[in-house]
N, C-alpha and C. Protein backbone atom coordinates (compact mmCIF):
# COMPACT_ATOMS: atom_id res chain seq x y z
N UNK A 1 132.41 -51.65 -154.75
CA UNK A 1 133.71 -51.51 -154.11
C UNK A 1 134.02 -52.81 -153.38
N UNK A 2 135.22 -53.68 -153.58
CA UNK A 2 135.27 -54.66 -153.15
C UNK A 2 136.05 -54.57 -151.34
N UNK A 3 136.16 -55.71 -151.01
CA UNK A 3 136.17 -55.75 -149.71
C UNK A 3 137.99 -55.46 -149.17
N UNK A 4 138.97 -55.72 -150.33
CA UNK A 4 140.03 -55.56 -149.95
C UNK A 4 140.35 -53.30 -150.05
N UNK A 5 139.55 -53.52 -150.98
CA UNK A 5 139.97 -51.74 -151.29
C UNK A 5 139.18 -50.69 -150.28
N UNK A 6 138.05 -51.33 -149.29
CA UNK A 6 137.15 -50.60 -148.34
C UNK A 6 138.43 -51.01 -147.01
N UNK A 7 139.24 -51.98 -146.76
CA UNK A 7 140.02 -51.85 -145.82
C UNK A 7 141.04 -51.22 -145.83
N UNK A 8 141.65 -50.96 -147.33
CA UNK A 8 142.79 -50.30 -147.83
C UNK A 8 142.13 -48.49 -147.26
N UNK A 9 141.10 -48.13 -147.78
CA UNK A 9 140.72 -46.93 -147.42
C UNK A 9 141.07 -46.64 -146.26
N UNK A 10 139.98 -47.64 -144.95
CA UNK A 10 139.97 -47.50 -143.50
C UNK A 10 141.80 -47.47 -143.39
N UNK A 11 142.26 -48.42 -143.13
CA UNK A 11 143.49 -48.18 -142.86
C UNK A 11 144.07 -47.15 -143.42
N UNK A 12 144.37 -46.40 -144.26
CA UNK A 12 144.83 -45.16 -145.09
C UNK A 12 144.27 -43.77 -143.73
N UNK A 13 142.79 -43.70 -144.38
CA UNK A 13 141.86 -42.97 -142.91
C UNK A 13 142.47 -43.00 -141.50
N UNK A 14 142.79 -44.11 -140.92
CA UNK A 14 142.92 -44.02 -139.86
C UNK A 14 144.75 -43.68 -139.46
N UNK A 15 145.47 -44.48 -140.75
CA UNK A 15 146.87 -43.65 -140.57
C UNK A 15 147.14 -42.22 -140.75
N UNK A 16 146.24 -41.43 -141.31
CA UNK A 16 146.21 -39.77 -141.58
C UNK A 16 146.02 -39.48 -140.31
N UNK A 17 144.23 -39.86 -140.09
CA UNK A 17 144.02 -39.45 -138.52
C UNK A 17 145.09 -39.45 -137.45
N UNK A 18 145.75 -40.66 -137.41
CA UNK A 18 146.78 -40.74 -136.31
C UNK A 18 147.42 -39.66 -136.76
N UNK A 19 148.18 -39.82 -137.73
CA UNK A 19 149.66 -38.61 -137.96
C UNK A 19 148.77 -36.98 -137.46
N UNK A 20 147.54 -37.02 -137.42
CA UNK A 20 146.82 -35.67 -137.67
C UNK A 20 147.06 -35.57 -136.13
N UNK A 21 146.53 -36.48 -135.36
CA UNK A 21 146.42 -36.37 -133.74
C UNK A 21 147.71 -36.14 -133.39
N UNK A 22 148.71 -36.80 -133.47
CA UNK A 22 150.08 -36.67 -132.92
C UNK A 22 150.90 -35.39 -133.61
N UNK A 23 150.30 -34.81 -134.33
CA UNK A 23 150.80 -33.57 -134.86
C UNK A 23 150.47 -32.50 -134.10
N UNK A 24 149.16 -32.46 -133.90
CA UNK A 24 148.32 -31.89 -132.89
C UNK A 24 149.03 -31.48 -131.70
N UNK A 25 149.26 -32.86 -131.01
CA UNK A 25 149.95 -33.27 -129.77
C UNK A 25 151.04 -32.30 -129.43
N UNK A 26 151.91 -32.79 -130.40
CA UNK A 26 153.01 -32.10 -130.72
C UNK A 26 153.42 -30.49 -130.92
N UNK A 27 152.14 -29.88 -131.39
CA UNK A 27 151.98 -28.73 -131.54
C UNK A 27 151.43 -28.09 -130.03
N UNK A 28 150.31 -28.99 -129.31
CA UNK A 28 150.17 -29.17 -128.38
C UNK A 28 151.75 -28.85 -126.93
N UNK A 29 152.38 -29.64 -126.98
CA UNK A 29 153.09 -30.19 -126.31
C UNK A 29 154.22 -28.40 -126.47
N UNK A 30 154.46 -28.04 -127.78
CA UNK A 30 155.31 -26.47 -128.01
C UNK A 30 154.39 -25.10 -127.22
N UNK A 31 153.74 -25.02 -127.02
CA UNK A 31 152.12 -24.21 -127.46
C UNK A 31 151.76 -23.91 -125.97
N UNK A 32 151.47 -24.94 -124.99
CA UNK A 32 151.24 -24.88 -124.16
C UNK A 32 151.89 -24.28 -122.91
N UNK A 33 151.23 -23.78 -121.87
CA UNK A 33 151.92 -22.96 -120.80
C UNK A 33 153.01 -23.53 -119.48
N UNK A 34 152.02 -24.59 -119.22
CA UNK A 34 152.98 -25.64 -118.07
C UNK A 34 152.41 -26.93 -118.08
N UNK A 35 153.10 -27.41 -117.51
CA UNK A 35 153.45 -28.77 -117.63
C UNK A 35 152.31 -29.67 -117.44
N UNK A 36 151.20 -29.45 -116.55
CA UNK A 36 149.84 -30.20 -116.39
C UNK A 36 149.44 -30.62 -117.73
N UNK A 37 149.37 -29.30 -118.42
CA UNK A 37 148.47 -29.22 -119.91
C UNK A 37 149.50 -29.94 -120.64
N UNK A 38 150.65 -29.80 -120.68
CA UNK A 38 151.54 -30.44 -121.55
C UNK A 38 151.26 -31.83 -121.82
N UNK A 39 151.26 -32.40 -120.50
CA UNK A 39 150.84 -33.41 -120.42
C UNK A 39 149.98 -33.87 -120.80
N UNK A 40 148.78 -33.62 -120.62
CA UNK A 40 147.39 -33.52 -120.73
C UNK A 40 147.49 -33.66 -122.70
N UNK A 41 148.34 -32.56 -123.34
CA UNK A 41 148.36 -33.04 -124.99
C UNK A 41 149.18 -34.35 -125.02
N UNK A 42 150.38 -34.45 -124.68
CA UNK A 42 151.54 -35.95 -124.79
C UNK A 42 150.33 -36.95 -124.72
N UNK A 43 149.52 -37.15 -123.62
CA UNK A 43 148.86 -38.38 -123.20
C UNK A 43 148.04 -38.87 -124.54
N UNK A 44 146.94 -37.40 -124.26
CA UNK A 44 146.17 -37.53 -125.46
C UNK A 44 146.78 -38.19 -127.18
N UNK A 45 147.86 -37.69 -127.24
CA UNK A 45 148.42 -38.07 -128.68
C UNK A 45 148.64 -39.23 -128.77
N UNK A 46 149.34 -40.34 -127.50
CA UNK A 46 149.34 -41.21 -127.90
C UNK A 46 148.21 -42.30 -127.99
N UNK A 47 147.67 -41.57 -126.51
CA UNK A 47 146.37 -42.87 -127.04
C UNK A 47 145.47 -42.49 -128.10
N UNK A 48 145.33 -41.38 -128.68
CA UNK A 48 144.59 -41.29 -130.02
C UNK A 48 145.29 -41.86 -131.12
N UNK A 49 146.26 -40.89 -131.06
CA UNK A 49 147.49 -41.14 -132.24
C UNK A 49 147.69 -42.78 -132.91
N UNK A 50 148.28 -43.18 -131.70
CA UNK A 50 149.47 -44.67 -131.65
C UNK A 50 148.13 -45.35 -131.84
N UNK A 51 147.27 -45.20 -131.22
CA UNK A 51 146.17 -46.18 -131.12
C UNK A 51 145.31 -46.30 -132.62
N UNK A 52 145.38 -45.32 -133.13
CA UNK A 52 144.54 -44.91 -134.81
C UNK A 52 145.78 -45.87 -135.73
N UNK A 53 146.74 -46.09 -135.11
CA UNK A 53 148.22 -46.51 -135.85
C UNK A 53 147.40 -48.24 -136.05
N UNK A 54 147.70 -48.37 -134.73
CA UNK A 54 147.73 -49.56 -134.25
C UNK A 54 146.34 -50.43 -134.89
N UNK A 55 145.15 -49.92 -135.42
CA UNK A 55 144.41 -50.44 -135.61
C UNK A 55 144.43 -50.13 -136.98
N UNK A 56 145.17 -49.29 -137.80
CA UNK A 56 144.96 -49.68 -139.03
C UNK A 56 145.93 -50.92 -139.54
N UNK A 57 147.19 -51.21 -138.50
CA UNK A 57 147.58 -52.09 -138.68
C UNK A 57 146.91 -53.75 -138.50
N UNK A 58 146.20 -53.30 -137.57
CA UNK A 58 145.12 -54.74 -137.67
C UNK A 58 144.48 -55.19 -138.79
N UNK A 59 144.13 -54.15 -139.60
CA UNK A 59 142.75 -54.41 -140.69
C UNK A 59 143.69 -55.65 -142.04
N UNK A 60 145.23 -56.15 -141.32
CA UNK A 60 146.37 -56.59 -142.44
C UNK A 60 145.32 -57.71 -142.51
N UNK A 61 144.82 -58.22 -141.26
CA UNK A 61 144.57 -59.61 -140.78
C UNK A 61 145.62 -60.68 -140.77
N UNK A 62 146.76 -60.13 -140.76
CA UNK A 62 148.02 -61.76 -139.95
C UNK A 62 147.81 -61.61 -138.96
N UNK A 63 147.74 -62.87 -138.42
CA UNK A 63 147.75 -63.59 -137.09
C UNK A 63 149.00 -63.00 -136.39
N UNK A 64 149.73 -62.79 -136.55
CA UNK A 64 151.06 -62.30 -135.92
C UNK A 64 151.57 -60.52 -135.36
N UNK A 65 150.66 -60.35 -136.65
CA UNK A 65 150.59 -58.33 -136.68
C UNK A 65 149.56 -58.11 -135.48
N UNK A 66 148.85 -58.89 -135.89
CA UNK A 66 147.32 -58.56 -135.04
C UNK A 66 147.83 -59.16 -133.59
N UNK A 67 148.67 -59.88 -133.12
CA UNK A 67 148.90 -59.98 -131.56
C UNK A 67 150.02 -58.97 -130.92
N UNK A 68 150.64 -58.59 -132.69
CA UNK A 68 152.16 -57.69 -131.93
C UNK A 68 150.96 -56.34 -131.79
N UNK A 69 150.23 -56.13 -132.06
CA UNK A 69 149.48 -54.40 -132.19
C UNK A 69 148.51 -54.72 -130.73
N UNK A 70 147.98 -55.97 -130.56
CA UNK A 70 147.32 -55.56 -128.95
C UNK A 70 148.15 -55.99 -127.92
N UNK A 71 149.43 -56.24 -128.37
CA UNK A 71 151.34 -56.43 -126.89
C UNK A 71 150.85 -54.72 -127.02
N UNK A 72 151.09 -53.94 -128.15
CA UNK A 72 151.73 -52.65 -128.10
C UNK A 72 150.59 -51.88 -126.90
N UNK A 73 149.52 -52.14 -127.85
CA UNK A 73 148.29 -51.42 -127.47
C UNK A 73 148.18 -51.67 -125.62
N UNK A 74 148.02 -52.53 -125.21
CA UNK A 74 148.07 -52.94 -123.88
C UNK A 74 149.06 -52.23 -123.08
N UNK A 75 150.39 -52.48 -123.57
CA UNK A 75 151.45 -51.88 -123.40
C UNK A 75 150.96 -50.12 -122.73
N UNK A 76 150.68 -49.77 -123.68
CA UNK A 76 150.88 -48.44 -123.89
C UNK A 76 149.62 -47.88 -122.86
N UNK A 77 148.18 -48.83 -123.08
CA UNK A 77 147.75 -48.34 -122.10
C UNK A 77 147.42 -48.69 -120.95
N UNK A 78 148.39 -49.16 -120.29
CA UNK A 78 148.92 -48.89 -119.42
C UNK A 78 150.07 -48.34 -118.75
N UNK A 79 150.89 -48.06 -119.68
CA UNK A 79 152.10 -46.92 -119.36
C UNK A 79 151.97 -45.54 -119.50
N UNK A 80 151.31 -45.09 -120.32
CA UNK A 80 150.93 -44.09 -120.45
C UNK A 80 150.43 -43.46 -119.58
N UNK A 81 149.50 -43.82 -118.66
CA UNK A 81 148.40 -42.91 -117.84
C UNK A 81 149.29 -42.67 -116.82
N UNK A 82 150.34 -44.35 -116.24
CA UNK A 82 150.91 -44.08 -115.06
C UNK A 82 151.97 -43.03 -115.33
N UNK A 83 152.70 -42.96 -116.28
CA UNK A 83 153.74 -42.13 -116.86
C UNK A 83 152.99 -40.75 -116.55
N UNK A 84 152.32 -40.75 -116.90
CA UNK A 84 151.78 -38.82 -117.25
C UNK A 84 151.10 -38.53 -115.59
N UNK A 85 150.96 -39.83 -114.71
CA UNK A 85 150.97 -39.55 -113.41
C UNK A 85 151.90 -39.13 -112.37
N UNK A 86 153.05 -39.78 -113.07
CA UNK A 86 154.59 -39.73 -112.39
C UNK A 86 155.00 -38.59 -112.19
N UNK A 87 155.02 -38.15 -113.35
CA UNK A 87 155.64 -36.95 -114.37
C UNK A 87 154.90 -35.78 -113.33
N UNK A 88 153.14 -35.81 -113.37
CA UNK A 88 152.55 -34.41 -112.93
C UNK A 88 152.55 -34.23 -111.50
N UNK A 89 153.05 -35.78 -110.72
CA UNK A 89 153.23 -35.59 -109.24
C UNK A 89 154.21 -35.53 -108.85
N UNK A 90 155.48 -35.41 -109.68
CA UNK A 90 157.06 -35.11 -109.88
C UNK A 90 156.96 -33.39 -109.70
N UNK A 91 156.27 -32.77 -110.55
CA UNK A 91 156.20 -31.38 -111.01
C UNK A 91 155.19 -30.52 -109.75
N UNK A 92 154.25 -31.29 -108.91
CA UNK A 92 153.30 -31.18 -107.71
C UNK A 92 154.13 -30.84 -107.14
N UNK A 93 154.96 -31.90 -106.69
CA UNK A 93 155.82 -32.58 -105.72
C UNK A 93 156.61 -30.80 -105.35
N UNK A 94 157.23 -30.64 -106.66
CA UNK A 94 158.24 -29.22 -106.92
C UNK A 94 157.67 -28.07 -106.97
N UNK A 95 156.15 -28.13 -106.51
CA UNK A 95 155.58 -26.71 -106.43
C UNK A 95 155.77 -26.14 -108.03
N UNK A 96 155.73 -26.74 -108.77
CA UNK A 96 155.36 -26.34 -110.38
C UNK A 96 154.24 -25.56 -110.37
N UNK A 97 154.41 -24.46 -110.80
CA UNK A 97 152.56 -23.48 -111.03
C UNK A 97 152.08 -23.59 -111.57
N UNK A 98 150.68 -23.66 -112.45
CA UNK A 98 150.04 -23.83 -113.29
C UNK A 98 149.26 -22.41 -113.47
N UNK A 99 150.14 -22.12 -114.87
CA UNK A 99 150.22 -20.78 -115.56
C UNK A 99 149.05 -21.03 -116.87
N UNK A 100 148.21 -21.39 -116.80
CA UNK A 100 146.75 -21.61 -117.66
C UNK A 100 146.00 -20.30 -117.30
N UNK A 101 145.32 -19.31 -118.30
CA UNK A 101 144.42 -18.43 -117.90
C UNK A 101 143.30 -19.00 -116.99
N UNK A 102 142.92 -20.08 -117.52
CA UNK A 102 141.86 -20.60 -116.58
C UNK A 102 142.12 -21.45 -114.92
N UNK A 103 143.54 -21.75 -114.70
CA UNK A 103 143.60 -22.48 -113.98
C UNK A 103 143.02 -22.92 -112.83
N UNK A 104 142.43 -24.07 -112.12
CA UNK A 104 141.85 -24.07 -110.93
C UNK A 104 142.22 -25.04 -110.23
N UNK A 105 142.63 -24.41 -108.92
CA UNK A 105 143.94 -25.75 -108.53
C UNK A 105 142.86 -26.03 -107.04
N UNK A 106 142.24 -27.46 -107.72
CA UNK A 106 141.15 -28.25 -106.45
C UNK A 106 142.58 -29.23 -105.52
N UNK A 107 143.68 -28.79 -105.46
CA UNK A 107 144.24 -29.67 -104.58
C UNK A 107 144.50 -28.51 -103.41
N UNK A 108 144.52 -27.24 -103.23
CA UNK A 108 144.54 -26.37 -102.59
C UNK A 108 146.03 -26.19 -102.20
N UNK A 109 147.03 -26.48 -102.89
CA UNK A 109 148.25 -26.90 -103.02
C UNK A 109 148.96 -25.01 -103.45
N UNK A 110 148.37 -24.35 -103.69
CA UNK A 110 148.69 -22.88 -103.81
C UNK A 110 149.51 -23.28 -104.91
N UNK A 111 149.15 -24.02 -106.16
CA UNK A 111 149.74 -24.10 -107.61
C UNK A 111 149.08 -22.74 -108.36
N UNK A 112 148.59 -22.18 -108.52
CA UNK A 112 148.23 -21.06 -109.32
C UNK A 112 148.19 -19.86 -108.16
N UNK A 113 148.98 -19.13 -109.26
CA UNK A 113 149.19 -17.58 -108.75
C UNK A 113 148.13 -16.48 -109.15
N UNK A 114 148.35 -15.67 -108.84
CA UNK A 114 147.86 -14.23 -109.37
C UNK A 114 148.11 -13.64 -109.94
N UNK A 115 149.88 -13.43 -110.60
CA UNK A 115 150.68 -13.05 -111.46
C UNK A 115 151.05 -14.01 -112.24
N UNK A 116 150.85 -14.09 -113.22
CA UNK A 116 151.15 -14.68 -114.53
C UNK A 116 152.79 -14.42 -115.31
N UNK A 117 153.36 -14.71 -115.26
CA UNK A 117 154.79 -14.82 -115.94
C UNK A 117 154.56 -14.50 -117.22
């Protein structure tokens, strides 16, 4: 198996994977009860997702692809985490409940109830 058709694979592999993660996400993101967890899938998708993207785009080897994919990559992680921080201390902030069977709220913030909606 030569060396251009073992990168053609990986990259192929890793663009499924992504679309597989961000599908997930997404299904994730419908599926879920409140907004913590929501989050908690959004985040996950992209840095799995975008990131499985982003590196099969590397395997092109241009000099040019390969600096625009670690702008993105950088980019992202670092927007991402603060974003999904914003967002869950926006929703804190508003006394948002966290309606998870399991929930356990260590901020003592009286986010989880006893009655379930």
């Amino acid at each position: 198996m030569s060396f251009d058709l073992a990168t053609s694979l990986l990259a192929d592999a890793l663009v499924i994977f992504g679309v597989f993660v961000m599908t997930v996400g997404v299904y994730g993101m419908i599926r879920l009860p409140d907004t913590y967890t929501r989050l908690h899938a959004a985040s996950k998708a992209v840095v799995l997702g975008v990131f499985s993207l982003l590196i099969a785009s590397l395997v092109t080897g241009d000099p040019k692809i390969i600096f625009r994919c670690i702008l993105i990559g950088g980019f992202l992680a670092l927007t991402t985490p603060v974003a999904a921080h914003v967002i869950a201390r926006a929703a804190y902030a508003r006394g948002e409940g966290m309606r998870s069977p399991d929930a356990v709220d260590e901020s003592d913030g009286g986010l989880v109830s006893d009655h379930q909606p």
